[in-house]
C-alpha atoms as a PDB file:
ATOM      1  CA  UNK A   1      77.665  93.749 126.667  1.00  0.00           C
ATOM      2  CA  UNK A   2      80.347  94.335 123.676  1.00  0.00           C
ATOM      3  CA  UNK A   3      82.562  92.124 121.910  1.00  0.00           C
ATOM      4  CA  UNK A   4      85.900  92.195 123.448  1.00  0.00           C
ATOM      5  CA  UNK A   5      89.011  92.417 121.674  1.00  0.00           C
ATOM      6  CA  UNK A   6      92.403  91.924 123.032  1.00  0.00           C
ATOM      7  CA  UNK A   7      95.285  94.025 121.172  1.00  0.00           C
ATOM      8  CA  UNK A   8      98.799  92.543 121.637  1.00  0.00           C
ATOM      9  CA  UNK A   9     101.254  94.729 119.537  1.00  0.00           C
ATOM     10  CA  UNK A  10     104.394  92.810 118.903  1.00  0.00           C
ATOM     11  CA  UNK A  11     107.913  92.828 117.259  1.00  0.00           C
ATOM     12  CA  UNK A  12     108.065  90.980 114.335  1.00  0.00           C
ATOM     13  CA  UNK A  13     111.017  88.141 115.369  1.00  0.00           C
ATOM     14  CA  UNK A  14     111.734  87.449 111.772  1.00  0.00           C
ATOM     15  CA  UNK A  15     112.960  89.362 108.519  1.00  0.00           C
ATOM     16  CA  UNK A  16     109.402  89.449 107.357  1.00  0.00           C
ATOM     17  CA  UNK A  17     108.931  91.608 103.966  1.00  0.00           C
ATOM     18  CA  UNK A  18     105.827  93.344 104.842  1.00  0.00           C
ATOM     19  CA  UNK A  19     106.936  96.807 104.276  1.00  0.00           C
ATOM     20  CA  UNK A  20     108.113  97.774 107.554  1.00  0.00           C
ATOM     21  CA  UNK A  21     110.342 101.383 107.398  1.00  0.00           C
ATOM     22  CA  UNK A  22     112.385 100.026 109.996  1.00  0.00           C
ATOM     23  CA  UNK A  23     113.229  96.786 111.955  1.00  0.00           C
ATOM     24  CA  UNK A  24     114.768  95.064 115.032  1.00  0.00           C
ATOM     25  CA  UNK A  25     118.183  92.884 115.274  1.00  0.00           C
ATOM     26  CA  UNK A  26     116.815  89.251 116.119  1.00  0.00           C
ATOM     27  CA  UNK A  27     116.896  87.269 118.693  1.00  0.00           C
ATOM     28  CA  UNK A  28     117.387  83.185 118.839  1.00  0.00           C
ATOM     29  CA  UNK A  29     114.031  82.535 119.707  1.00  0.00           C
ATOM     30  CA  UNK A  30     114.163  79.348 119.467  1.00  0.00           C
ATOM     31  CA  UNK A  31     116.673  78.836 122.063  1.00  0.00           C
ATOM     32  CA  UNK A  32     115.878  77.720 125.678  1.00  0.00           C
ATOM     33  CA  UNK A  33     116.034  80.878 127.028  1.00  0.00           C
ATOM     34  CA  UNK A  34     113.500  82.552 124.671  1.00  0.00           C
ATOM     35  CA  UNK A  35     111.132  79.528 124.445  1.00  0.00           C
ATOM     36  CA  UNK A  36     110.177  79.439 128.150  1.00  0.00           C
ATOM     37  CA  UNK A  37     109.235  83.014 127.915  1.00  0.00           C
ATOM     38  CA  UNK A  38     106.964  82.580 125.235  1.00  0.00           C
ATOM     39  CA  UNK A  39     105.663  79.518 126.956  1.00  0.00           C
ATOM     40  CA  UNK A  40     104.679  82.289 130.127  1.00  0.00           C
ATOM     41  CA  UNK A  41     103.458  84.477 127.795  1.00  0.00           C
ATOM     42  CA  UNK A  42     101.479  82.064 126.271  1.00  0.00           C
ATOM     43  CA  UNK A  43      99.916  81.071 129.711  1.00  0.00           C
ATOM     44  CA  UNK A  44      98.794  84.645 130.479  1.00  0.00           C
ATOM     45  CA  UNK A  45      97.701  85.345 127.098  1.00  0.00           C
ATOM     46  CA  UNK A  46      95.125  82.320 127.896  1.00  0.00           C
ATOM     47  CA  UNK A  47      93.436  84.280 130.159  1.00  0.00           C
ATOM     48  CA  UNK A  48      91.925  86.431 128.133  1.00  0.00           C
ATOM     49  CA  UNK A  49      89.853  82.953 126.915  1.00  0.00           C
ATOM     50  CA  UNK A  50      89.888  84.089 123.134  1.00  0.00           C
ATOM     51  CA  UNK A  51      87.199  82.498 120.863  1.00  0.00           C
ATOM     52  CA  UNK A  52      89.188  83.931 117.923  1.00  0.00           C
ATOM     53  CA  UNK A  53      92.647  84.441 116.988  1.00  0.00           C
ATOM     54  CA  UNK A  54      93.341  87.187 114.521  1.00  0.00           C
ATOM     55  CA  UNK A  55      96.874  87.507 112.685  1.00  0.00           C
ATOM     56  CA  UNK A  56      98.743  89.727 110.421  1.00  0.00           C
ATOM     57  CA  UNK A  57      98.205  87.921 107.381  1.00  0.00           C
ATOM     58  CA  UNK A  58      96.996  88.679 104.390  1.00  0.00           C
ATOM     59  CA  UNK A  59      93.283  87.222 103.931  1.00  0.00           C
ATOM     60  CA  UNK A  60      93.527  86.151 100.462  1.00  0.00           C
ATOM     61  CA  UNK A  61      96.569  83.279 102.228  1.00  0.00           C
ATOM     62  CA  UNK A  62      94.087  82.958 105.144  1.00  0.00           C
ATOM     63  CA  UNK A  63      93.585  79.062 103.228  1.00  0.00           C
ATOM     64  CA  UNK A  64      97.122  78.382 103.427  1.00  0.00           C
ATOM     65  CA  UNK A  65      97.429  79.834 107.140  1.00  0.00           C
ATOM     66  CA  UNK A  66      94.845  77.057 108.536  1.00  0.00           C
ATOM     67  CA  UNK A  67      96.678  74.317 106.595  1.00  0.00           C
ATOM     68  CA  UNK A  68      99.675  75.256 108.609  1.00  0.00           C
ATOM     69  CA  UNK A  69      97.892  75.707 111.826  1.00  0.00           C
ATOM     70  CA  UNK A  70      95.816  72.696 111.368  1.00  0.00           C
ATOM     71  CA  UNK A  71      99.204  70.683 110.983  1.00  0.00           C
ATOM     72  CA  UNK A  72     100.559  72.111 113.894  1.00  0.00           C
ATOM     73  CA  UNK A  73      97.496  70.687 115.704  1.00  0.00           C
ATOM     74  CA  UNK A  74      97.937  67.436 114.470  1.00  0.00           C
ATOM     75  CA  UNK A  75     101.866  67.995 115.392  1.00  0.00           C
ATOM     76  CA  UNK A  76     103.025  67.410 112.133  1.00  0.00           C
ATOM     77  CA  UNK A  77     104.127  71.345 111.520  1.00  0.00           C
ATOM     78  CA  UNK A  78     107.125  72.661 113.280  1.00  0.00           C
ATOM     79  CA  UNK A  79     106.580  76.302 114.779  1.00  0.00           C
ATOM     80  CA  UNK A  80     108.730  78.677 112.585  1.00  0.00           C
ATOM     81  CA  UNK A  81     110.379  81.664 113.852  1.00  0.00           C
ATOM     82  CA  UNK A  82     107.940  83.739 113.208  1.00  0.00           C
ATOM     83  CA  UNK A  83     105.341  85.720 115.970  1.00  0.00           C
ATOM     84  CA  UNK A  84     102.871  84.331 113.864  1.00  0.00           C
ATOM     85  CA  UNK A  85     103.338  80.872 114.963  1.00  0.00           C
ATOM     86  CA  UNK A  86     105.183  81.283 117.779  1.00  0.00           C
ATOM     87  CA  UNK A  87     102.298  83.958 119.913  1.00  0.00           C
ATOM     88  CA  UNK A  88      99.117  83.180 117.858  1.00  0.00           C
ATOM     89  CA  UNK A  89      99.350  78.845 116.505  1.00  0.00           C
ATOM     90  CA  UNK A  90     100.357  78.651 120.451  1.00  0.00           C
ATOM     91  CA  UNK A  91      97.494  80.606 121.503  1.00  0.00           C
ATOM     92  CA  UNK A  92      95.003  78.991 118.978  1.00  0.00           C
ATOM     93  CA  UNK A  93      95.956  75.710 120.074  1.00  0.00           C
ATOM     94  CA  UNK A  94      96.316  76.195 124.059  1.00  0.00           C
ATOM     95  CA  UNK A  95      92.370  77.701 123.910  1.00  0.00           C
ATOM     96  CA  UNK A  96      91.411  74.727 121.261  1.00  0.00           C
ATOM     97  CA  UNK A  97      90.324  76.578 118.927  1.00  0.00           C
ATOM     98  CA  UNK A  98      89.898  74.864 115.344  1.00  0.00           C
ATOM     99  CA  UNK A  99      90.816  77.742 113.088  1.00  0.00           C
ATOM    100  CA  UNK A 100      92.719  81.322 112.923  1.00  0.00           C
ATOM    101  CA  UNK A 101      91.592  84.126 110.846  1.00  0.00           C
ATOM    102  CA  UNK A 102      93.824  85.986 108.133  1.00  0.00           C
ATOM    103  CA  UNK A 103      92.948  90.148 108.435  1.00  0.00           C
ATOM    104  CA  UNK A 104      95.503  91.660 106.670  1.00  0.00           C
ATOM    105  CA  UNK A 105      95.740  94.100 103.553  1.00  0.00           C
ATOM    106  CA  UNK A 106      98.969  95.041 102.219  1.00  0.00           C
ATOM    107  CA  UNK A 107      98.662  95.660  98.324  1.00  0.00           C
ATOM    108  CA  UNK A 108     100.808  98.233  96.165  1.00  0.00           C
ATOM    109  CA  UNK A 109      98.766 100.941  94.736  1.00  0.00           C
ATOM    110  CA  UNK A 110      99.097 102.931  91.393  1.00  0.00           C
ATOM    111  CA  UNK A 111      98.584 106.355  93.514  1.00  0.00           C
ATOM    112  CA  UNK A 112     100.377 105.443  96.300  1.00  0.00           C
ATOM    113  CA  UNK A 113     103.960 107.405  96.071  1.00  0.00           C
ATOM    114  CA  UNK A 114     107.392 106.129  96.365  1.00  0.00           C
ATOM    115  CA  UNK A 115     109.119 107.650  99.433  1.00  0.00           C
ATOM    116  CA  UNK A 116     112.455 106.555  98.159  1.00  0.00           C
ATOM    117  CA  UNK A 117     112.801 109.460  96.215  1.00  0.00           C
ATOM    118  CA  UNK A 118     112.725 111.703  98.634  1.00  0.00           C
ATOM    119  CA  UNK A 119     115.176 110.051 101.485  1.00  0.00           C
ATOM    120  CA  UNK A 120     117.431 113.218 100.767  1.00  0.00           C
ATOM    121  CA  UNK A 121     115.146 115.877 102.087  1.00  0.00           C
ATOM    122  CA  UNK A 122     115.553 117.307 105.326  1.00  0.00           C
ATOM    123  CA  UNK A 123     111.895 116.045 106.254  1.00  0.00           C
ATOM    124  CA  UNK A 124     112.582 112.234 105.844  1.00  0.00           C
ATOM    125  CA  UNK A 125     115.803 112.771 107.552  1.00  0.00           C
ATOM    126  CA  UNK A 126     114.334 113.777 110.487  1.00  0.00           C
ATOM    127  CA  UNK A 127     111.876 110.605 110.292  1.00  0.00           C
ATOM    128  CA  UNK A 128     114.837 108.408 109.786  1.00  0.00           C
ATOM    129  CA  UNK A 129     116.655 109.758 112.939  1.00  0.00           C
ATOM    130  CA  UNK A 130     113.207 109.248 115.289  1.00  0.00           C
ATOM    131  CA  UNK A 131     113.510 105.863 113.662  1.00  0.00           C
ATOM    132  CA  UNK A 132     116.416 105.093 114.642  1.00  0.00           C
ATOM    133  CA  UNK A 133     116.109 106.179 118.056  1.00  0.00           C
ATOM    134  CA  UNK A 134     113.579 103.400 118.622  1.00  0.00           C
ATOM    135  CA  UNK A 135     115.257 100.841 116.964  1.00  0.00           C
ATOM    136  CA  UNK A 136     118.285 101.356 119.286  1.00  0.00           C
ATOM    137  CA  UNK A 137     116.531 101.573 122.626  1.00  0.00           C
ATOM    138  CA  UNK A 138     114.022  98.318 121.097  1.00  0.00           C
ATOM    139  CA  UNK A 139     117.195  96.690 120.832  1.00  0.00           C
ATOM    140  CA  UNK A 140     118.224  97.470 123.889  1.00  0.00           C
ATOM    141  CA  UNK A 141     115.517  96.722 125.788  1.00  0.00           C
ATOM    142  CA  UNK A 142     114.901  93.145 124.199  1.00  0.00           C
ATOM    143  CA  UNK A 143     118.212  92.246 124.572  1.00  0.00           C
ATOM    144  CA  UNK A 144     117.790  93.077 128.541  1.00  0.00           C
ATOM    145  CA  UNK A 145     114.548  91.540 129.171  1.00  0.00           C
ATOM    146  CA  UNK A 146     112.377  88.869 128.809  1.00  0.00           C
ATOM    147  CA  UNK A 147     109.786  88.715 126.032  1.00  0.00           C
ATOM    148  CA  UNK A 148     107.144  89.688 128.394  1.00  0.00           C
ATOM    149  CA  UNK A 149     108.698  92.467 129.782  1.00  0.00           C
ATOM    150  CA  UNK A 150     109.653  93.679 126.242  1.00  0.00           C
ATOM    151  CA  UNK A 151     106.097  93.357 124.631  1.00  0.00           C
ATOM    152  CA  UNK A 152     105.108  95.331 127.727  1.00  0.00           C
ATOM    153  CA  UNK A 153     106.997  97.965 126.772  1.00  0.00           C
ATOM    154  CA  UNK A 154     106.302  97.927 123.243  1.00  0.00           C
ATOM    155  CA  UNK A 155     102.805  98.415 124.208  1.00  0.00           C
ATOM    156  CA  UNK A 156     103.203 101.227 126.931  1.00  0.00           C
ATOM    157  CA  UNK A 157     101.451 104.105 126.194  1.00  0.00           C
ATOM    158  CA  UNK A 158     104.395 106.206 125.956  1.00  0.00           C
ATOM    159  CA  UNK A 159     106.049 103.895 123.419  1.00  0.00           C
ATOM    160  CA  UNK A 160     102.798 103.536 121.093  1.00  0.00           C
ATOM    161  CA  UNK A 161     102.606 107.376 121.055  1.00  0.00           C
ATOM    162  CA  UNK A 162     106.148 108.064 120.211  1.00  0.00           C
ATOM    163  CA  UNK A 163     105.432 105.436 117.372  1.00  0.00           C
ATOM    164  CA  UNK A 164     102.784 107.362 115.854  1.00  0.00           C
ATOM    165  CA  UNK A 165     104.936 110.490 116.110  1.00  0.00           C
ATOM    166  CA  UNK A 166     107.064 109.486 113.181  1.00  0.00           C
ATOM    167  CA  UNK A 167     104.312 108.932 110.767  1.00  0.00           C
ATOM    168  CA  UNK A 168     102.895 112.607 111.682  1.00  0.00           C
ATOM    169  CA  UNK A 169     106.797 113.330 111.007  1.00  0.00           C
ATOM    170  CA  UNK A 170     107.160 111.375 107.635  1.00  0.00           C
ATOM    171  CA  UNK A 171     103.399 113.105 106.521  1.00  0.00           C
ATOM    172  CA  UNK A 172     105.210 116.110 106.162  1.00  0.00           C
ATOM    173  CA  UNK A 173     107.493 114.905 103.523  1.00  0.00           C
ATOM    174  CA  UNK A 174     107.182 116.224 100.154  1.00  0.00           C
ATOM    175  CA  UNK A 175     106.342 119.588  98.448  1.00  0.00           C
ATOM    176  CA  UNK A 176     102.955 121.659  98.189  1.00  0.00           C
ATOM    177  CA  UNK A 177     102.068 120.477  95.330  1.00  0.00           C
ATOM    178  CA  UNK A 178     103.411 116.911  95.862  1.00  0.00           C
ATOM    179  CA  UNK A 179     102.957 115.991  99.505  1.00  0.00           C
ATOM    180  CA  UNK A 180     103.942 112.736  99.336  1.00  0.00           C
ATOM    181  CA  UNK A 181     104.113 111.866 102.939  1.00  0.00           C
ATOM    182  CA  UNK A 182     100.444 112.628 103.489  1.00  0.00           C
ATOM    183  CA  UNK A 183      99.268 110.727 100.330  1.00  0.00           C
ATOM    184  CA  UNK A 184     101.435 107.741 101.342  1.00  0.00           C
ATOM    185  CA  UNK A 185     100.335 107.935 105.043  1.00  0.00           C
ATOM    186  CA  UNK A 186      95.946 108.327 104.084  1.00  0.00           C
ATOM    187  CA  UNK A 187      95.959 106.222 101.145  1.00  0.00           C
ATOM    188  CA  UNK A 188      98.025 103.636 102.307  1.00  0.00           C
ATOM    189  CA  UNK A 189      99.226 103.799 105.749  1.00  0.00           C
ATOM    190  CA  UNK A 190      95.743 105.333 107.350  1.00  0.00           C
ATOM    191  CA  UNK A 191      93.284 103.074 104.723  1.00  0.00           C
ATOM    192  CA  UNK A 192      95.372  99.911 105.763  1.00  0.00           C
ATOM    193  CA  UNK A 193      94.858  99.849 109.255  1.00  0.00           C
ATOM    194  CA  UNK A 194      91.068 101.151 108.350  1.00  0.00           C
ATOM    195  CA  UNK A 195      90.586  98.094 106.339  1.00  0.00           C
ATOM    196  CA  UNK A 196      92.314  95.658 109.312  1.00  0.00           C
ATOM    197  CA  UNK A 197      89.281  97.711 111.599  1.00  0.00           C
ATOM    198  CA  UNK A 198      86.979  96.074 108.905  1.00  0.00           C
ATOM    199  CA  UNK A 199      88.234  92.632 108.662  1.00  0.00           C
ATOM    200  CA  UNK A 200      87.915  92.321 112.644  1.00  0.00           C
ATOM    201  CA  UNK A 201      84.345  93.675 112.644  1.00  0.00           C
ATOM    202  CA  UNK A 202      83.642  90.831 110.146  1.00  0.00           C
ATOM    203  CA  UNK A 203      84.853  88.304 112.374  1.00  0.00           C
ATOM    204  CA  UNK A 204      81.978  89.428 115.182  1.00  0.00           C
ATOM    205  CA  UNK A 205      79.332  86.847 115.249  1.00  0.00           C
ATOM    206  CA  UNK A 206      77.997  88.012 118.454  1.00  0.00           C
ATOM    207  CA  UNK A 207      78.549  89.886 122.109  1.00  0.00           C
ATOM    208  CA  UNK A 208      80.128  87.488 123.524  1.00  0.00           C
ATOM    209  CA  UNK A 209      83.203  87.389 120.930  1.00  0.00           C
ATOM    210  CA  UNK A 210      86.430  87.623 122.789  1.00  0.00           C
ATOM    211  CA  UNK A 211      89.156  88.068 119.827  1.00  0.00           C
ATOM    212  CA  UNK A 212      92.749  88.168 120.261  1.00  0.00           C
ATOM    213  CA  UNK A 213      93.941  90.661 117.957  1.00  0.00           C
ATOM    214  CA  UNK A 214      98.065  90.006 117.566  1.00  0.00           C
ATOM    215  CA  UNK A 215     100.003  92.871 114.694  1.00  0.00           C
ATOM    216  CA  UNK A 216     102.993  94.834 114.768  1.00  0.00           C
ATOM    217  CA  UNK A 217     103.561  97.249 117.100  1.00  0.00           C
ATOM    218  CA  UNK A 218     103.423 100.176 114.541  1.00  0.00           C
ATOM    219  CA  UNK A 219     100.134  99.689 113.701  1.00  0.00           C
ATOM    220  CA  UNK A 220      99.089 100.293 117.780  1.00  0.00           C
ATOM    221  CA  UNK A 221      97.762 103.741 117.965  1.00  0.00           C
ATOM    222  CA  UNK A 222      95.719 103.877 114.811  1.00  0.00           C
ATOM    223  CA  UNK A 223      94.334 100.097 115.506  1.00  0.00           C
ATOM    224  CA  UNK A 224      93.222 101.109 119.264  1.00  0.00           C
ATOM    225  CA  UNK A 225      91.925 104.746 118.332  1.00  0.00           C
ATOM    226  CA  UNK A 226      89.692 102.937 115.369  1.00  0.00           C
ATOM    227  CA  UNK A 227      88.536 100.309 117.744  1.00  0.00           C
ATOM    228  CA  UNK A 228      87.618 102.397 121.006  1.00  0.00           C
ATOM    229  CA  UNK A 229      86.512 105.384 119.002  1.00  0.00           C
ATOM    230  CA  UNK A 230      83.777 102.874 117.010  1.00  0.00           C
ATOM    231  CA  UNK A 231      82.180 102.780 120.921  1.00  0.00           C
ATOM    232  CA  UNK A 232      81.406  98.734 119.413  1.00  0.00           C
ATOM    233  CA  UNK A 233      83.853  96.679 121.193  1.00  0.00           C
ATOM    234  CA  UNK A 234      85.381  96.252 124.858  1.00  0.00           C
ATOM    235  CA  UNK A 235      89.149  97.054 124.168  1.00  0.00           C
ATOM    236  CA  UNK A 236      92.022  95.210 126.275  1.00  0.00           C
ATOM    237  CA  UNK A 237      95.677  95.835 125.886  1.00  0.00           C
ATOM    238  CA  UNK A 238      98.823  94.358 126.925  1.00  0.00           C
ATOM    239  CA  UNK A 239      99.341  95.208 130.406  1.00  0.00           C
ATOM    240  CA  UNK A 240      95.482  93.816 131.165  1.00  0.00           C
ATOM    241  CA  UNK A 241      96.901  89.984 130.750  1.00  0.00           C
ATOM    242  CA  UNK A 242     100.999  90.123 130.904  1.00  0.00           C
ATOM    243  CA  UNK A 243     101.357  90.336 134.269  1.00  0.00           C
END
């Protein structure tokens, strides 16, 4: 028996600043509409029986995350927009559990280069125009479905792969001798999601862990090759529980 971990790759439904090369319009999501479909989602998503919820937050505001979470419990904390709150304080509180655990890392680094400066060249062009082709057909798609049906596809196969197609793309920005793409994609895009692989190993206290694991969508195919490649853990995906 392995400890089993749940991987729910999401849009983010607000303007979060977390470094993201690209982003969705947004949707009301606290309207009506939207609410009841989280509320489903929600009610599938409790099937999986987590004993631990895992978000996309930085550990070192992990503290300030169960403050919030703790107040929701005692209803004294509004939900915000957020996926955060909305998918994983839901969750946390539908299973009873008494906490949610932080296992981001997102940190600037000295050696890490500044793509900016190189948005002219033909290479990042390219990367922004596979960019933009998901953005428009996200958009399209969210605005035609239901939440369910949308995180579905966000987490299809197909989808996750043509995600991890533009980062093999924007590693081959840059010169010989300065290959910026690949430095910014193994020292910061590669060693982030290696160190979210960490943080959820830490959180394993025995088999019988079941964690729900909830990030952005873009970090799919590197977070589910780390975790079934590590032959540790019994890996579930989207389409196992939204149905």
């Amino acid at each position: 028996m392995k400890p089993t971990i749940l991987l729910l790759g999401t849009d983010h439904f607000s303007n979060q600043d977390n470094g993201d090369l690209f982003s969705t319009d947004k949707v009301d999501i606290l309207s009506n509409k939207r609410q009841n479909e989280i509320r489903e989602i929600i009610h599938c998503l409790k099937q999986f029986e987590p004993t631990k919820v895992a978000l996309e937050v930085l550990q070192e505001n992990e503290e300030e995350l169960n403050a919030q979470y703790v107040s929701y419990i005692n209803g004294h904390y509004p939900l915000k927009v957020n996926e955060i709150d909305q998918i994983g304080f839901r969750l946390a509180g539908e299973c009873n559990l008494n906490q949610v655990y932080a296992v981001d890392w997102n940190e600037d680094q000295k050696d890490i280069p500044n793509l900016d400066k190189w948005k002219d060249s033909e290479e990042y062009k390219e990367v922004t125009k596979i960019g933009e082709n998901i953005i428009a057909e996200s958009n399209a798609y969210l605005h035609n479905h239901s939440l369910k049906e949308f995180l579905l596809w966000l987490n299809d196969s197909q989808n996750v792969l043509r995600g991890q197609k533009l980062y093999m793309k924007l590693a081959l920005v840059g010169s010989a001798s300065h290959p910026v793409g690949a430095i910014w994609n193994a020292k910061y895009w590669y060693y982030r999601n290696m160190l979210i692989y960490k943080n959820l190993d830490n959180l394993i206290d025995s088999n019988k862990e079941r964690i729900f694991l909830l990030y952005g969508s873009g970090h799919l195919h590197l977070l589910l090759q780390f975790l079934k490649e590590s032959g540790m853990f019994d890996v579930k995906v989207a389409s196992d529980y939204l149905i």
